[in-house]
C-alpha atoms as a PDB file:
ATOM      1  CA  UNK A   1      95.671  88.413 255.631  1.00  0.00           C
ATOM      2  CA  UNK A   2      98.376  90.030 257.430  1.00  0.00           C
ATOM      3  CA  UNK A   3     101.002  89.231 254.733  1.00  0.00           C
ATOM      4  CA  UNK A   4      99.468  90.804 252.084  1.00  0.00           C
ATOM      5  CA  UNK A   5      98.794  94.047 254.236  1.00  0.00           C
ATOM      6  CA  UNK A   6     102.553  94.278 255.401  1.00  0.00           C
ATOM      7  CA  UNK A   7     103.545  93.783 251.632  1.00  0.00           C
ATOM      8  CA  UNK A   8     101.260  96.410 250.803  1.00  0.00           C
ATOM      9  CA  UNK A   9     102.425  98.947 252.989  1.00  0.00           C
ATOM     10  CA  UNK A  10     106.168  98.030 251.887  1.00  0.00           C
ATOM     11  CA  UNK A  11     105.181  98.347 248.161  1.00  0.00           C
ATOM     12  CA  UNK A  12     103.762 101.482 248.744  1.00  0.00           C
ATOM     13  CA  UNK A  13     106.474 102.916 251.317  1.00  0.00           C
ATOM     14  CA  UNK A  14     109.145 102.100 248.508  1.00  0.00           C
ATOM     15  CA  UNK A  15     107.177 103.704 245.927  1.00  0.00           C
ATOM     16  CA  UNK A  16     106.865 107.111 247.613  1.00  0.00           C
ATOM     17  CA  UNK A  17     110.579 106.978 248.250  1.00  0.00           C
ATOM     18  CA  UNK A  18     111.472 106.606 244.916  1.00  0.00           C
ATOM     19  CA  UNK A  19     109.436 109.035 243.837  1.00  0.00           C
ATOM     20  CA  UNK A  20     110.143 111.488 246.002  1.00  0.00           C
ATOM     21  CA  UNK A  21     113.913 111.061 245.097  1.00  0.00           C
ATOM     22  CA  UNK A  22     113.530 111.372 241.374  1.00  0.00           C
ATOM     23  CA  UNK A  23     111.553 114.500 242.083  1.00  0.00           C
ATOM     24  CA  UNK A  24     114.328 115.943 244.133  1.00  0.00           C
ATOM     25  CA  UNK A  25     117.001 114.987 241.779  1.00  0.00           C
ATOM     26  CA  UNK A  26     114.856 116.806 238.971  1.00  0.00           C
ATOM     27  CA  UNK A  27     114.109 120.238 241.358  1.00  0.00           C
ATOM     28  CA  UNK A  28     118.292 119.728 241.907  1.00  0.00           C
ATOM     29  CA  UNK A  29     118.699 119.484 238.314  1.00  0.00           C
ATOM     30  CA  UNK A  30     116.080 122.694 237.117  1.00  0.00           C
ATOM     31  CA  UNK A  31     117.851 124.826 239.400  1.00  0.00           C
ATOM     32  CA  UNK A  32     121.309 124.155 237.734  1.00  0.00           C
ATOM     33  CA  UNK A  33     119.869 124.635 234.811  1.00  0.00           C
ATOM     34  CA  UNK A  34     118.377 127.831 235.292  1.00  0.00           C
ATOM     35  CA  UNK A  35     121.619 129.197 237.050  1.00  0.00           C
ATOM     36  CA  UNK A  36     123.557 128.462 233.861  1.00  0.00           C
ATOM     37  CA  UNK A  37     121.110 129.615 231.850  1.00  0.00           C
ATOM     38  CA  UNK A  38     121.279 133.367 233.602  1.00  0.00           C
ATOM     39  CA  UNK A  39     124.687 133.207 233.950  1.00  0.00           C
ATOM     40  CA  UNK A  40     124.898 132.921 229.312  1.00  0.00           C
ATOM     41  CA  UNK A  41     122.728 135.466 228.964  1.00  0.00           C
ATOM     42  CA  UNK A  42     124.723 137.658 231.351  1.00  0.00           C
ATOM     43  CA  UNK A  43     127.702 136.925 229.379  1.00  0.00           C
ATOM     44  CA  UNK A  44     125.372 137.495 226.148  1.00  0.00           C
ATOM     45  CA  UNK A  45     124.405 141.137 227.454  1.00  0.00           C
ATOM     46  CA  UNK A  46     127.534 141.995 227.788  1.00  0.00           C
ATOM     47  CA  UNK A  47     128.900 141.112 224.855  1.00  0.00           C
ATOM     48  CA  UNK A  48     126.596 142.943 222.895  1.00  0.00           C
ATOM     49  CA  UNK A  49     126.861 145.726 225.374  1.00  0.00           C
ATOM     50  CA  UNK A  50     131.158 145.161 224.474  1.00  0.00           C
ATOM     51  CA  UNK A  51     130.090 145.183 220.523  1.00  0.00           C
ATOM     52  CA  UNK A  52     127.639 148.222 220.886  1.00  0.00           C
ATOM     53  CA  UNK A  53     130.735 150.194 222.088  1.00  0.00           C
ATOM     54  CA  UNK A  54     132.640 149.446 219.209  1.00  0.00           C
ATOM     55  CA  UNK A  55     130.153 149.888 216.946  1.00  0.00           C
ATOM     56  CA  UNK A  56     129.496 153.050 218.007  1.00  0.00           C
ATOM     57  CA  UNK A  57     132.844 154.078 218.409  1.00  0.00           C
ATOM     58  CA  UNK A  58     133.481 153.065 214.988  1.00  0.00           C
ATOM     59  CA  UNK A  59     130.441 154.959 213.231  1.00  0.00           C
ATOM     60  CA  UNK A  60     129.407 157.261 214.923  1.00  0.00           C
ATOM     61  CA  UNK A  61     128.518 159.717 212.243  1.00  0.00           C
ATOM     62  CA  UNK A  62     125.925 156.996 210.859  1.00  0.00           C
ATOM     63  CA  UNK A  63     122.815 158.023 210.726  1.00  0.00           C
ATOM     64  CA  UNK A  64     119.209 156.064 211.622  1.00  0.00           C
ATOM     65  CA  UNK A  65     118.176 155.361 207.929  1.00  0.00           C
ATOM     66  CA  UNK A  66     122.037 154.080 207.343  1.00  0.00           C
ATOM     67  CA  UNK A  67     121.572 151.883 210.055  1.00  0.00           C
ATOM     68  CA  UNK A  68     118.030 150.597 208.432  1.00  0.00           C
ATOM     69  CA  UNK A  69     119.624 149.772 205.497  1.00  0.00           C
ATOM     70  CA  UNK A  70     122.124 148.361 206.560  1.00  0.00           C
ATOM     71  CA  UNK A  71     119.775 145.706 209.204  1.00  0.00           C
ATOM     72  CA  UNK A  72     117.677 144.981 205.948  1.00  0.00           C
ATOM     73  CA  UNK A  73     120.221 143.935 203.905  1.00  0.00           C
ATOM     74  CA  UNK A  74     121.978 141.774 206.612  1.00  0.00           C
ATOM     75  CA  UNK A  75     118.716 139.867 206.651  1.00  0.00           C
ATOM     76  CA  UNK A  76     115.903 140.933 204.750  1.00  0.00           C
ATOM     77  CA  UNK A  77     112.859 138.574 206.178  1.00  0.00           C
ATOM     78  CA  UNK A  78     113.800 140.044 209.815  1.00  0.00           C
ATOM     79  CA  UNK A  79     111.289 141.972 211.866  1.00  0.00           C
ATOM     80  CA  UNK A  80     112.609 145.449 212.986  1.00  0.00           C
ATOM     81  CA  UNK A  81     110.849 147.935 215.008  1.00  0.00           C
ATOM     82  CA  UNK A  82     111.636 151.874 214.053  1.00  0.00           C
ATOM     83  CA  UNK A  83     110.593 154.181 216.358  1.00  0.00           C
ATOM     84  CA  UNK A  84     111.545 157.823 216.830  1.00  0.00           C
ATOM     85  CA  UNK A  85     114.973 157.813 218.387  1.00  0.00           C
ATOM     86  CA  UNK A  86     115.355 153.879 218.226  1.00  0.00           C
ATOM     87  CA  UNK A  87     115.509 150.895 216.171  1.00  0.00           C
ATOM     88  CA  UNK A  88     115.269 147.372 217.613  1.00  0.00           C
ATOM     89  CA  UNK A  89     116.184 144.547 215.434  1.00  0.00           C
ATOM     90  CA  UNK A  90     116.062 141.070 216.929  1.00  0.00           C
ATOM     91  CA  UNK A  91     117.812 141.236 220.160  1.00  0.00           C
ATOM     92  CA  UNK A  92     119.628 144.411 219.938  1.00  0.00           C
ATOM     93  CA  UNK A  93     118.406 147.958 220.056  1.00  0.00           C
ATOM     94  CA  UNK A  94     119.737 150.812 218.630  1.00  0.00           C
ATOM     95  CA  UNK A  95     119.548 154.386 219.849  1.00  0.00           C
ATOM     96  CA  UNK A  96     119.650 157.936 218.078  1.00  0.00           C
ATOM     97  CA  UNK A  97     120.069 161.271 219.328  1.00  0.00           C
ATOM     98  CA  UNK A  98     119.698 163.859 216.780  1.00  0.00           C
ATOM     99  CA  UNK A  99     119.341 160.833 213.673  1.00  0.00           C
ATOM    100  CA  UNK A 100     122.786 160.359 215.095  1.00  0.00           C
ATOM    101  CA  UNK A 101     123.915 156.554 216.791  1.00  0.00           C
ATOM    102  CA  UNK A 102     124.588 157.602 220.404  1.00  0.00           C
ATOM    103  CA  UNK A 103     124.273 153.599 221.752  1.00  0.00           C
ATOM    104  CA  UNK A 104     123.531 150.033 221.372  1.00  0.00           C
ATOM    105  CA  UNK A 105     122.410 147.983 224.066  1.00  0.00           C
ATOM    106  CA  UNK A 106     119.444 145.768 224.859  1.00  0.00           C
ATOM    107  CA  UNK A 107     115.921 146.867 223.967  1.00  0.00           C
ATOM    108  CA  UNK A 108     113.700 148.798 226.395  1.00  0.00           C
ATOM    109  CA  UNK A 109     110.792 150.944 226.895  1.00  0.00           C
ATOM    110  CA  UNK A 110     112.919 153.965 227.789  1.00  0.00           C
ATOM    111  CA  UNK A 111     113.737 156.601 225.364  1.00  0.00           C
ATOM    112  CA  UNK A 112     117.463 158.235 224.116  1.00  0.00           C
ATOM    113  CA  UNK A 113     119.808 156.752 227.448  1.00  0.00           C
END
């Protein structure tokens, strides 16, 4: 009667351990995941933020429908949002002052930067 209730306890003991490893290796192994995930999409911000520059730079006097156009035949099936003095396609918005691109960047709820 004993044994079994020592072997019991044992089975149980080592079962808890074991489990509470695993779930230690996998909060360990979530939060290296999540810290290289941040740190590619920090490098993906600014690399668009690096492209928007020389986009801009480049063609400046192009104006919002030019840009349009241009989105919708790069890929016609994709969704893109025109708003006043913006147009955000995918990932990327684009920003107009005076149907003029002033900006490219990321998109937000802010108007003209």
């Amino acid at each position: 009667m004993v044994k079994s209730w020592k072997a019991g306890f044992w089975c149980c003991f080592i079962g808890l351990l074991v489990s509470n490893v695993y779930w230690c290796l996998v909060v360990i192994d979530q939060a290296a995941t999540n810290k290289y995930t941040e740190m590619e999409l920090y490098s993906q911000k600014q690399a668009v933020s690096e492209l928007g520059n020389l986009i801009v730079t480049g063609i400046e006097s192009t104006s919002k429908k030019d840009v349009v156009f241009l989105l919708r035949q790069a890929n016609p099936d994709a969704f893109i949002v025109d708003d006043e003095e913006q147009v955000i396609y995918q990932n990327i918005s684009f920003y107009f002052k005076n149907d003029r691109l002033v900006s490219i960047g990321e998109p937000t709820s802010e108007k003209v930067p």
